[in-house]
C-alpha atoms as a PDB file:
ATOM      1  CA  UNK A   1     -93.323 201.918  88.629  1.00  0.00           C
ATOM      2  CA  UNK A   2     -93.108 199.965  92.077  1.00  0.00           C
ATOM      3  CA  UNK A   3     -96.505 199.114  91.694  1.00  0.00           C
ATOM      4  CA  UNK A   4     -95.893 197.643  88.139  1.00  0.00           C
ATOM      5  CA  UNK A   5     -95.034 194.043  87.939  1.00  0.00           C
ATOM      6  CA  UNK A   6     -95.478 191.784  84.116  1.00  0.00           C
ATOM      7  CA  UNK A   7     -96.576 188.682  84.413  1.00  0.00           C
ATOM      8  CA  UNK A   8     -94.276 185.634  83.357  1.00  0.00           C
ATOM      9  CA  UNK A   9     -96.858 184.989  80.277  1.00  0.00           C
ATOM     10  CA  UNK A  10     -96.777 188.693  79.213  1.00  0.00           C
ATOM     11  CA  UNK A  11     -92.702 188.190  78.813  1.00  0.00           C
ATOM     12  CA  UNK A  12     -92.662 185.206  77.026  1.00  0.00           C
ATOM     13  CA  UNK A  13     -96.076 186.012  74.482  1.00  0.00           C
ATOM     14  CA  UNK A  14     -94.711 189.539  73.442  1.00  0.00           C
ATOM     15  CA  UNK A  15     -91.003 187.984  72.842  1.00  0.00           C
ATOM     16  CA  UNK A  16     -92.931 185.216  70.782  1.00  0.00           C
ATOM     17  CA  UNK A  17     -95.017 187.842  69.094  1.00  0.00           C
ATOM     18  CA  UNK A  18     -91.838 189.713  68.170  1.00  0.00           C
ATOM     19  CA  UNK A  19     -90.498 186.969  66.952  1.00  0.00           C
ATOM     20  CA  UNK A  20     -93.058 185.763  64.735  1.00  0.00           C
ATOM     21  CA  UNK A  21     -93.646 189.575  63.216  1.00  0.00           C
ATOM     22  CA  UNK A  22     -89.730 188.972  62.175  1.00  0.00           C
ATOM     23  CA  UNK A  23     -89.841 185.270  60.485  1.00  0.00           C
ATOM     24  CA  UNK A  24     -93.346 186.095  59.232  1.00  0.00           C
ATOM     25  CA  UNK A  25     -92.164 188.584  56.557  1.00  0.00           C
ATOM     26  CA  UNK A  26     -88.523 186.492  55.895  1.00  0.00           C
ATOM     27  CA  UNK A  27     -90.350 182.930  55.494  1.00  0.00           C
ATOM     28  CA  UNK A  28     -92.748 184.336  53.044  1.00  0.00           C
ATOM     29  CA  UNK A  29     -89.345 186.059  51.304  1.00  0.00           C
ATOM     30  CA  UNK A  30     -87.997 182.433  51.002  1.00  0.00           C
ATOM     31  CA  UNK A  31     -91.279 180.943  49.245  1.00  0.00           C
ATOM     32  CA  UNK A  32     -91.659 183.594  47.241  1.00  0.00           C
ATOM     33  CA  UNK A  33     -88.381 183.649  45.785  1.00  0.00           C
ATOM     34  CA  UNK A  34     -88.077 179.406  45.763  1.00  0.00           C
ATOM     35  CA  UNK A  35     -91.195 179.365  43.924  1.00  0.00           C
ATOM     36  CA  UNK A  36     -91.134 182.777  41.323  1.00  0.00           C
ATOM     37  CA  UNK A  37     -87.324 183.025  41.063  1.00  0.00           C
ATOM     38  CA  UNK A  38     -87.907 186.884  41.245  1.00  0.00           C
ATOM     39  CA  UNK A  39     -85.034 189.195  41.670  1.00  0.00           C
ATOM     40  CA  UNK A  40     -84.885 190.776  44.962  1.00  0.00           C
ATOM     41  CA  UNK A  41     -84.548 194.412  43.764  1.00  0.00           C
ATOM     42  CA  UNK A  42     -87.989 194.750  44.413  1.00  0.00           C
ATOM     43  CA  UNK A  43     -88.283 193.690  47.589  1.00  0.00           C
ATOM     44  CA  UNK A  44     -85.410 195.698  48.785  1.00  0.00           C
ATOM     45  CA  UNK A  45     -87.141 198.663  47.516  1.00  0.00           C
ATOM     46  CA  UNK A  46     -90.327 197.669  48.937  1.00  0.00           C
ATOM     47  CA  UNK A  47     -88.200 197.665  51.817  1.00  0.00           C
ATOM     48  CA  UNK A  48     -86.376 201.141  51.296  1.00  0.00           C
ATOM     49  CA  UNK A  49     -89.841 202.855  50.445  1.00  0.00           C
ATOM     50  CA  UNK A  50     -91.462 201.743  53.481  1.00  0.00           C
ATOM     51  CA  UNK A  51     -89.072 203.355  55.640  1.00  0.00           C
ATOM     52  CA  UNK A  52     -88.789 206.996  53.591  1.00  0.00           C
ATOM     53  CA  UNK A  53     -92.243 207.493  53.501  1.00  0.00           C
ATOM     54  CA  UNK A  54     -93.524 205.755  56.453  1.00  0.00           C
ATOM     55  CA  UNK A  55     -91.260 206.513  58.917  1.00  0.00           C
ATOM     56  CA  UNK A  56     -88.892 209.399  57.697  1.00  0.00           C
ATOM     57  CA  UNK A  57     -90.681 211.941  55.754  1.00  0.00           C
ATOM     58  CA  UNK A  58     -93.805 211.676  57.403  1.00  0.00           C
ATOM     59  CA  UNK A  59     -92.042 212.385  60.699  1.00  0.00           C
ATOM     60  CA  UNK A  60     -92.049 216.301  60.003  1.00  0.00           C
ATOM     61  CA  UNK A  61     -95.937 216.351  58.787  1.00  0.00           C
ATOM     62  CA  UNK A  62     -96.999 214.130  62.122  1.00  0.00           C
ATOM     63  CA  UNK A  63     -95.009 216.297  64.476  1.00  0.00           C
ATOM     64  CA  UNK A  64     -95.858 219.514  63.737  1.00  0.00           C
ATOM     65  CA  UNK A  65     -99.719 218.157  63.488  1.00  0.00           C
ATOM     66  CA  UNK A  66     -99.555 216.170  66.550  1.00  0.00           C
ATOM     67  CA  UNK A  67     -96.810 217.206  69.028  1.00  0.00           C
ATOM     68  CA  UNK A  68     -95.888 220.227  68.950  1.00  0.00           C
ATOM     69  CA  UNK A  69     -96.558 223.343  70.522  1.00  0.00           C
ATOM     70  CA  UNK A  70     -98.935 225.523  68.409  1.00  0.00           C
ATOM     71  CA  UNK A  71    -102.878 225.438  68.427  1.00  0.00           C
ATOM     72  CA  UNK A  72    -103.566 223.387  65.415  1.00  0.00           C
ATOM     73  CA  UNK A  73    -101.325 219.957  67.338  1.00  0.00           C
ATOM     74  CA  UNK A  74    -103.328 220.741  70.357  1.00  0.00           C
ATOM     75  CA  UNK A  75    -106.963 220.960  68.923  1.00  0.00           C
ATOM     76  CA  UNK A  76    -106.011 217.854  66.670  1.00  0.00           C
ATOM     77  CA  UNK A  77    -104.225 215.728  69.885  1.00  0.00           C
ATOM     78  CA  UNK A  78    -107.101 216.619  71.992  1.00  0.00           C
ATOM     79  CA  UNK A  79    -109.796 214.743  69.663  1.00  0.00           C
ATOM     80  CA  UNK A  80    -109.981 211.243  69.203  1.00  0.00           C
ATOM     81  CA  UNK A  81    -111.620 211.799  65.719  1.00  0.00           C
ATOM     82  CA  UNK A  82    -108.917 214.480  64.755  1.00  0.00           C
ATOM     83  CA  UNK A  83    -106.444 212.416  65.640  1.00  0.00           C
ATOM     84  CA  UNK A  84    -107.630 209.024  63.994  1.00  0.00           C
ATOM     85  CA  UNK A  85    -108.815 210.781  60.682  1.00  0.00           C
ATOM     86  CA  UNK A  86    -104.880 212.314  60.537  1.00  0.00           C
ATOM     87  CA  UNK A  87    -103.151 209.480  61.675  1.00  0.00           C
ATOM     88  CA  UNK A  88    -105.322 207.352  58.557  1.00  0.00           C
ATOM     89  CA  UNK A  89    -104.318 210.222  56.220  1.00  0.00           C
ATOM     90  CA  UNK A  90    -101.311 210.618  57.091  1.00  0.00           C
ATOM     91  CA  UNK A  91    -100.270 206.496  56.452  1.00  0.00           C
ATOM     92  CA  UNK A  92    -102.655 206.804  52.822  1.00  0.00           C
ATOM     93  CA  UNK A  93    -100.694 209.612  51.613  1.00  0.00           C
ATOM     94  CA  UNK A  94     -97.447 208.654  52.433  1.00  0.00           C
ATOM     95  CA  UNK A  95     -97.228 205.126  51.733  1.00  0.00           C
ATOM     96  CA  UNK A  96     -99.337 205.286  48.915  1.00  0.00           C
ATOM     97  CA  UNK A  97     -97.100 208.182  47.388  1.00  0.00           C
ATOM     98  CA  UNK A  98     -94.241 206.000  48.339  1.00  0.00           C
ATOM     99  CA  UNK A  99     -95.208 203.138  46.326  1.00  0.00           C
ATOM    100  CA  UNK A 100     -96.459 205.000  42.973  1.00  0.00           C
ATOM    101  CA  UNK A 101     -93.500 206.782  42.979  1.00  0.00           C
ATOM    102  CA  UNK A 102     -91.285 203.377  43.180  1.00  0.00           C
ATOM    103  CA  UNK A 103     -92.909 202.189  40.254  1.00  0.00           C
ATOM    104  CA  UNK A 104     -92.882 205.104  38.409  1.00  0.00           C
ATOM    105  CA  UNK A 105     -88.998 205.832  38.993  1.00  0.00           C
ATOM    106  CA  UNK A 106     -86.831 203.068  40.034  1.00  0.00           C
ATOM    107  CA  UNK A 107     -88.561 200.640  39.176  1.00  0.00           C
ATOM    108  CA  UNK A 108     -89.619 201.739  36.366  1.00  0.00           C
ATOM    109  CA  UNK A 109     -88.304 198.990  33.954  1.00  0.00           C
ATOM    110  CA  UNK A 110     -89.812 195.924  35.596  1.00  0.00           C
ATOM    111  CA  UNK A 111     -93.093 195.243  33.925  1.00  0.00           C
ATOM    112  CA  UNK A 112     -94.250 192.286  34.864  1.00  0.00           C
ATOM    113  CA  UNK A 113     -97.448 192.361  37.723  1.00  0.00           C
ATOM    114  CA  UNK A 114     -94.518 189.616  39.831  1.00  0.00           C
ATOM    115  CA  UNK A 115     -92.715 192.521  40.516  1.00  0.00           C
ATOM    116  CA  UNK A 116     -95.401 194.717  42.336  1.00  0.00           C
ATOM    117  CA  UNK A 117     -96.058 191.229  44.635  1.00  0.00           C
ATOM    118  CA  UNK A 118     -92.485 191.268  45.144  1.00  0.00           C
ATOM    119  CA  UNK A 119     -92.571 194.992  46.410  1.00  0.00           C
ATOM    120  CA  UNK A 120     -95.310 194.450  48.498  1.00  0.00           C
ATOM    121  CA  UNK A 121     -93.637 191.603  50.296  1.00  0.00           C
ATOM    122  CA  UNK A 122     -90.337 194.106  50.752  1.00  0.00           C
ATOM    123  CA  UNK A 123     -93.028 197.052  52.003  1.00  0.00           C
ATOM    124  CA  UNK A 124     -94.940 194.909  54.585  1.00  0.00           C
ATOM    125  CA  UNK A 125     -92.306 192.742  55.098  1.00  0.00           C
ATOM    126  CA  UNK A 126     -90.065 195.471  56.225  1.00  0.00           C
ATOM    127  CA  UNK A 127     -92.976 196.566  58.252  1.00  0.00           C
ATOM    128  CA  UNK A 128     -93.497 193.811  60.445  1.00  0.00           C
ATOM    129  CA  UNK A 129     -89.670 193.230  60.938  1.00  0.00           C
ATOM    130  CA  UNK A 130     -89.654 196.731  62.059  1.00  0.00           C
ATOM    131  CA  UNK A 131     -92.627 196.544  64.388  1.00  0.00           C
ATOM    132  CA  UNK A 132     -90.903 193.083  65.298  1.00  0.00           C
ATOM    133  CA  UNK A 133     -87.959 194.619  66.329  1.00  0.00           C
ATOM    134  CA  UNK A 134     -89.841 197.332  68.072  1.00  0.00           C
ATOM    135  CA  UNK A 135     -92.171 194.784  70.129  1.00  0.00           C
ATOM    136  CA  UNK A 136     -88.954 193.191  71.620  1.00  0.00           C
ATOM    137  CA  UNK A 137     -88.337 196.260  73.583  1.00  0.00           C
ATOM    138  CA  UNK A 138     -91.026 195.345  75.842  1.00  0.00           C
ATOM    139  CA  UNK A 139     -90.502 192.321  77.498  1.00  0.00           C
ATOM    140  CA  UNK A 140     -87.049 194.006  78.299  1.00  0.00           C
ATOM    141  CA  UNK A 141     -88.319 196.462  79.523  1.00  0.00           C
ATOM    142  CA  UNK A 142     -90.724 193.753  81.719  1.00  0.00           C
ATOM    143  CA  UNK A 143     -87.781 192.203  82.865  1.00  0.00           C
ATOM    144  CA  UNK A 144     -86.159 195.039  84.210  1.00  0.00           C
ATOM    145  CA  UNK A 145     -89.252 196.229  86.096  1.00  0.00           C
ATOM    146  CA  UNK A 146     -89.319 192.741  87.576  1.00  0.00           C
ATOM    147  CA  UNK A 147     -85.927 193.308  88.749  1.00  0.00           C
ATOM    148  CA  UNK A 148     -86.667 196.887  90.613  1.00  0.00           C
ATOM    149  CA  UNK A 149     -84.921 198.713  87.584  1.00  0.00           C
ATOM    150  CA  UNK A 150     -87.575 200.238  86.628  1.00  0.00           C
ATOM    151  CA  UNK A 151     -86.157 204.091  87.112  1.00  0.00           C
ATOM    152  CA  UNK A 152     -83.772 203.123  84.474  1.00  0.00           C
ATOM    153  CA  UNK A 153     -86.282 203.600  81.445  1.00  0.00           C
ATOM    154  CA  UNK A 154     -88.042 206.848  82.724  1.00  0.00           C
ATOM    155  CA  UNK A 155     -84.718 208.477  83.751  1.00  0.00           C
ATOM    156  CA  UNK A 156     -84.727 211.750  81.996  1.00  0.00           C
ATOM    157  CA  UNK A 157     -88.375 211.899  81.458  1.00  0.00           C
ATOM    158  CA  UNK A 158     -90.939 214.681  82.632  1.00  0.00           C
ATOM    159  CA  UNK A 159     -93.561 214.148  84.920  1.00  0.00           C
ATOM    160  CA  UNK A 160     -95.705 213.576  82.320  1.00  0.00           C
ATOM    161  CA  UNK A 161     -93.829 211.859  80.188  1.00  0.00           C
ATOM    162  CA  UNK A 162     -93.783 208.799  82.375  1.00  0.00           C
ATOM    163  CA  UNK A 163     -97.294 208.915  83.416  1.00  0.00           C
ATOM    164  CA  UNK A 164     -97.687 208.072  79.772  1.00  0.00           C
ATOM    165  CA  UNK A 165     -95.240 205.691  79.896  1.00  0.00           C
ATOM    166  CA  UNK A 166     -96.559 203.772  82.851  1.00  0.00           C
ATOM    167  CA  UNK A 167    -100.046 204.034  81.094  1.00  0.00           C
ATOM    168  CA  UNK A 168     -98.485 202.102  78.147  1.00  0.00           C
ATOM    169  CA  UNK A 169     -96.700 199.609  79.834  1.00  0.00           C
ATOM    170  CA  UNK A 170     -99.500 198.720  82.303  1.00  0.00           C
ATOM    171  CA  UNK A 171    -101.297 197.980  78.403  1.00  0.00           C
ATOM    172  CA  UNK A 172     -98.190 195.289  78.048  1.00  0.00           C
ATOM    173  CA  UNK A 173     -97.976 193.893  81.903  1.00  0.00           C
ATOM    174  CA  UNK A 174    -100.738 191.805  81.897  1.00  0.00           C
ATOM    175  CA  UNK A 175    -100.961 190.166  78.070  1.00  0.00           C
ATOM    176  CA  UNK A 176    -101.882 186.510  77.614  1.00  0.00           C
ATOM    177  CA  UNK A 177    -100.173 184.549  75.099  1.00  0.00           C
ATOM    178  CA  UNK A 178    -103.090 183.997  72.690  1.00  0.00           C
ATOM    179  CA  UNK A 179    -103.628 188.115  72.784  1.00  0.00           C
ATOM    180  CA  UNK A 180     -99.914 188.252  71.849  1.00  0.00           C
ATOM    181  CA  UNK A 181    -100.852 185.546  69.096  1.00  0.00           C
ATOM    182  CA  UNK A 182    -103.565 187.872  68.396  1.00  0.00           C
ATOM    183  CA  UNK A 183    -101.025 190.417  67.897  1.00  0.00           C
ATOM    184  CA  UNK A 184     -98.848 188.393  65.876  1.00  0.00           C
ATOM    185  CA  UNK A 185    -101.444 187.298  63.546  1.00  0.00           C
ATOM    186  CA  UNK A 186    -102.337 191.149  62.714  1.00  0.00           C
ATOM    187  CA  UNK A 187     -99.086 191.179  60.676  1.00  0.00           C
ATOM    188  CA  UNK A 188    -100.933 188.287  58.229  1.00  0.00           C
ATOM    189  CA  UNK A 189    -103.428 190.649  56.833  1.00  0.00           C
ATOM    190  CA  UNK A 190    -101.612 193.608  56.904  1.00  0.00           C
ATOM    191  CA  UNK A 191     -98.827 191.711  54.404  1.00  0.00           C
ATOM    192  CA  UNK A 192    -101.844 190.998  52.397  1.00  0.00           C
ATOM    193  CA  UNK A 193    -103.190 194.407  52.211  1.00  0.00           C
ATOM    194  CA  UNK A 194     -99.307 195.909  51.132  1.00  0.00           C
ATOM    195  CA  UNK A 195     -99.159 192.785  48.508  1.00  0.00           C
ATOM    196  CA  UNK A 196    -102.830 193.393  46.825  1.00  0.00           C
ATOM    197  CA  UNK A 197    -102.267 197.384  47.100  1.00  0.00           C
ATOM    198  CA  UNK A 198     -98.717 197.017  45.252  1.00  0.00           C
ATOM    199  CA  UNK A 199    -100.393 194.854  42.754  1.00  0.00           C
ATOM    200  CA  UNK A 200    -103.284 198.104  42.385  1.00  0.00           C
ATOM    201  CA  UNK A 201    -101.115 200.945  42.570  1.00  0.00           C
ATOM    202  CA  UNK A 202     -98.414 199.214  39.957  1.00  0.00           C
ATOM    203  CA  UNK A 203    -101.197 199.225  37.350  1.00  0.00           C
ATOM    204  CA  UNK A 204    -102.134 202.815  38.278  1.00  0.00           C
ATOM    205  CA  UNK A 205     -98.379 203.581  37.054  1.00  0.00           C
ATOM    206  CA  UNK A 206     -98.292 201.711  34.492  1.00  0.00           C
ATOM    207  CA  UNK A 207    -101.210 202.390  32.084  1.00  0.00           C
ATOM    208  CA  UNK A 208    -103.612 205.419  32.826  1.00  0.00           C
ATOM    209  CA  UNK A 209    -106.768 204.248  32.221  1.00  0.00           C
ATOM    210  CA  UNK A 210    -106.178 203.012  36.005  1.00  0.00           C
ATOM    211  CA  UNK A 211    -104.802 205.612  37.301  1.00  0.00           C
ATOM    212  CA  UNK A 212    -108.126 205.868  39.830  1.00  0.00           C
ATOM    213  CA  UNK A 213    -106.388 203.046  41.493  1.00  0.00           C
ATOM    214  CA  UNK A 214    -103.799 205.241  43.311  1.00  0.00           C
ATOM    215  CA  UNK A 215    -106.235 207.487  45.023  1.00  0.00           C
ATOM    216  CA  UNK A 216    -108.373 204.794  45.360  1.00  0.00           C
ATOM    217  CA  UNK A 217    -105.541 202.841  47.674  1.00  0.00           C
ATOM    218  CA  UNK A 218    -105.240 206.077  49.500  1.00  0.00           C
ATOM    219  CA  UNK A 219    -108.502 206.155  50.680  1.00  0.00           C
ATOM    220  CA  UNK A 220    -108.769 202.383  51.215  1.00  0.00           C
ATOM    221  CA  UNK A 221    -105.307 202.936  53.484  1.00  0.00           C
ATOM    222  CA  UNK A 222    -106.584 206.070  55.097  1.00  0.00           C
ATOM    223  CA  UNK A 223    -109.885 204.080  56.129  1.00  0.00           C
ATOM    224  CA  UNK A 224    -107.431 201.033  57.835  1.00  0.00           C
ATOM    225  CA  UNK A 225    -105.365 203.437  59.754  1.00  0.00           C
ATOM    226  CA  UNK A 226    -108.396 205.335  61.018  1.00  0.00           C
ATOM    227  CA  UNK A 227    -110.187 202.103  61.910  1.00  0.00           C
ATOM    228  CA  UNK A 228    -107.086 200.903  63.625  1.00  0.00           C
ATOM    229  CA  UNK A 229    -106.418 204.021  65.810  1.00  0.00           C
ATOM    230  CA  UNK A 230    -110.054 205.129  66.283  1.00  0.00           C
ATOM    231  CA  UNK A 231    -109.943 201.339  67.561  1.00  0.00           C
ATOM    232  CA  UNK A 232    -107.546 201.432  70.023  1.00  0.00           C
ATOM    233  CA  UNK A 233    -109.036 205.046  71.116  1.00  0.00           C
ATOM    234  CA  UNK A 234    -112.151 204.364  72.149  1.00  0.00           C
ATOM    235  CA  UNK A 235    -110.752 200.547  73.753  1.00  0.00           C
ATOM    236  CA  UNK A 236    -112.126 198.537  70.856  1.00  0.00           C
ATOM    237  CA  UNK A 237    -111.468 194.712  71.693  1.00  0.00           C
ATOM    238  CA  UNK A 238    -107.980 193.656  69.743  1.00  0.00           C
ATOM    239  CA  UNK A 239    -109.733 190.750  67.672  1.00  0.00           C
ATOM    240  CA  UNK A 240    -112.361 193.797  66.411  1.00  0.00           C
ATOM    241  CA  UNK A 241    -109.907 196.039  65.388  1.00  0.00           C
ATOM    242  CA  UNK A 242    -108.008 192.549  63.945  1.00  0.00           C
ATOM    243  CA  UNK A 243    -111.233 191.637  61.918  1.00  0.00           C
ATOM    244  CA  UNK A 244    -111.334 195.094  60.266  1.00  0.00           C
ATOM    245  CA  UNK A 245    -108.199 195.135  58.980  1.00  0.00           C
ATOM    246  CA  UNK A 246    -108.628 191.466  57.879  1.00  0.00           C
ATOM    247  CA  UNK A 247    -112.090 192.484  55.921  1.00  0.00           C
ATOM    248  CA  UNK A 248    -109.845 195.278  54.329  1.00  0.00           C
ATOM    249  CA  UNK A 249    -107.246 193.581  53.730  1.00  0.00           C
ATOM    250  CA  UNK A 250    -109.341 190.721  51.739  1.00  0.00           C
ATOM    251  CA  UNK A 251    -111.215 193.003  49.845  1.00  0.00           C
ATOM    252  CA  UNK A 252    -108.343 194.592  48.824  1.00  0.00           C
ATOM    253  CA  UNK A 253    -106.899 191.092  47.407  1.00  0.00           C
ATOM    254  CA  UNK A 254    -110.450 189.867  46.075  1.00  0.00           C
ATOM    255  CA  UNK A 255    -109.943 193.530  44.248  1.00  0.00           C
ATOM    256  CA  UNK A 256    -106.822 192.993  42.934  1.00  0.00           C
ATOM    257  CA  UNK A 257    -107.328 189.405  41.549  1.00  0.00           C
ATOM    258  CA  UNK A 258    -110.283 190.223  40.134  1.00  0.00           C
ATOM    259  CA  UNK A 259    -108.827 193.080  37.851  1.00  0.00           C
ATOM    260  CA  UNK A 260    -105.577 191.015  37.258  1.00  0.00           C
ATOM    261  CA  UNK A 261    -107.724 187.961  35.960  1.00  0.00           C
ATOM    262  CA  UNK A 262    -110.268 190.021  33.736  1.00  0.00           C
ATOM    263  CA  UNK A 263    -107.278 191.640  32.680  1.00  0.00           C
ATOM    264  CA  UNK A 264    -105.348 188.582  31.871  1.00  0.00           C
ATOM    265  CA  UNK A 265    -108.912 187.271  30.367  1.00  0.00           C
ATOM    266  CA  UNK A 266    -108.755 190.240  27.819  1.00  0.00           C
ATOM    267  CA  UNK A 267    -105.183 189.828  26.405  1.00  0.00           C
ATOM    268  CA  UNK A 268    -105.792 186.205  25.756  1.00  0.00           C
ATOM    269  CA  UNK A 269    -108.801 186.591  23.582  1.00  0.00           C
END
């Protein structure tokens, strides 16, 4: 990593893009709950469900299909289109799953449509904290590059392990502030998409006559993810891969209001 060096503007836009994936999430908490007076249950398991399904049981599934060593992770790692369509998948199954079965179990007793919003503030709240917190590792890591300590994050690593490591990091070195902005403002639509999908998938639990709406979210989910990674593969410009997920994310809302308002429409007359 002697050659490696990040710029003074790449430290201080990723530690301000970690920073706003935290508050993000928490300020939009503290409206919420000022405005709706909603209990937080729901956003704690938001919060819970995010990281069970997300992170924890889909680590097994992505492993085995990804990293490790028998032919079907190789033939899927070595495709770009493999590897996008599993990736997008792998996030609609999970999370999707995650969130039907919230509403169908503990949550089972809150009724009211506030409640799903108030979920899907906990599950992509929790989301972007988590990425937040992630983010900040590297403009430490920056730092100690800067400062010839650069040995100290690829000590233990294979050969190949830090070639992939430097390849990452040389992704980081050079970042202007409005791309970390860029970055930042990712987390917006995302929130949106887990809000309007809560709202969809809650109904699907609730009465069956929309039950179509849970596989219907998995798709839509699977279809972000794959976009997103497929994205990145194949060196998509960021604000590309940011207007795709922003299109999603507000047709997923339009969708969602829509159905909540003719559905509001019917009870009243």
């Amino acid at each position: 990593m002697d050659n490696l060096h990040f710029t003074d503007e790449a430290i201080a836009g990723l530690i301000i893009q970690s920073i706003l994936m935290i508050i993000i999430p928490v300020i939009l908490f503290i409206v919420w709950k000022i405005k709706t007076h909603e209990k937080v249950l729901p956003v704690i398991i938001g919060a819970v469900t995010w990281l069970l399904f997300a992170i924890i049981l889909k680590l097994a599934p992505a492993y085995f299909l990804l990293q490790a060593d028998n032919p079907i992770a190789k033939t899927i790692s070595g495709n770009i289109w493999y590897t996008s369509i599993l990736a997008g998948v792998l996030a609609g199954v999970f999370e999707e799953t995650g969130r039907f079965a919230a509403f169908k179990t503990v949550l089972r007793k809150y009724e009211h449509s506030r409640s799903s919003i108030s979920y899907g503030i906990g599950h992509g709240g929790f989301e972007s904290i988590y990425v937040g917190v992630q983010m900040l590792s590297f403009p430490l890591m920056g730092i100690l590059i800067n400062n010839g300590m650069g040995d100290r994050i690829t000590a233990g690593m294979d050969e190949a392990m830090k070639a992939a490591a430097l390849s990452q990091l040389e992704g980081y070195a050079s970042l202007t502030i409005p791309e970390c902005l860029l970055g930042a403002f990712e987390r917006i639509p995302a929130i949106l998409f887990h809000i309007s999908a809560s709202v969809l998938v809650f109904k699907a639990a609730r009465e069956k006559k929309y039950f179509y709406l849970y596989p219907l979210m998995i798709l839509v989910h699977t279809l972000i993810d794959f976009s997103a990674v497929f994205g990145q593969n194949v060196m998509l410009p960021p604000w590309a891969i940011e207007l795709i997920i922003t299109v999603f994310a507000a047709a997923t809302a339009y969708f969602a209001w829509l159905l909540t308002a003719r559905q509001r429409k019917q009870l009243q007359s």
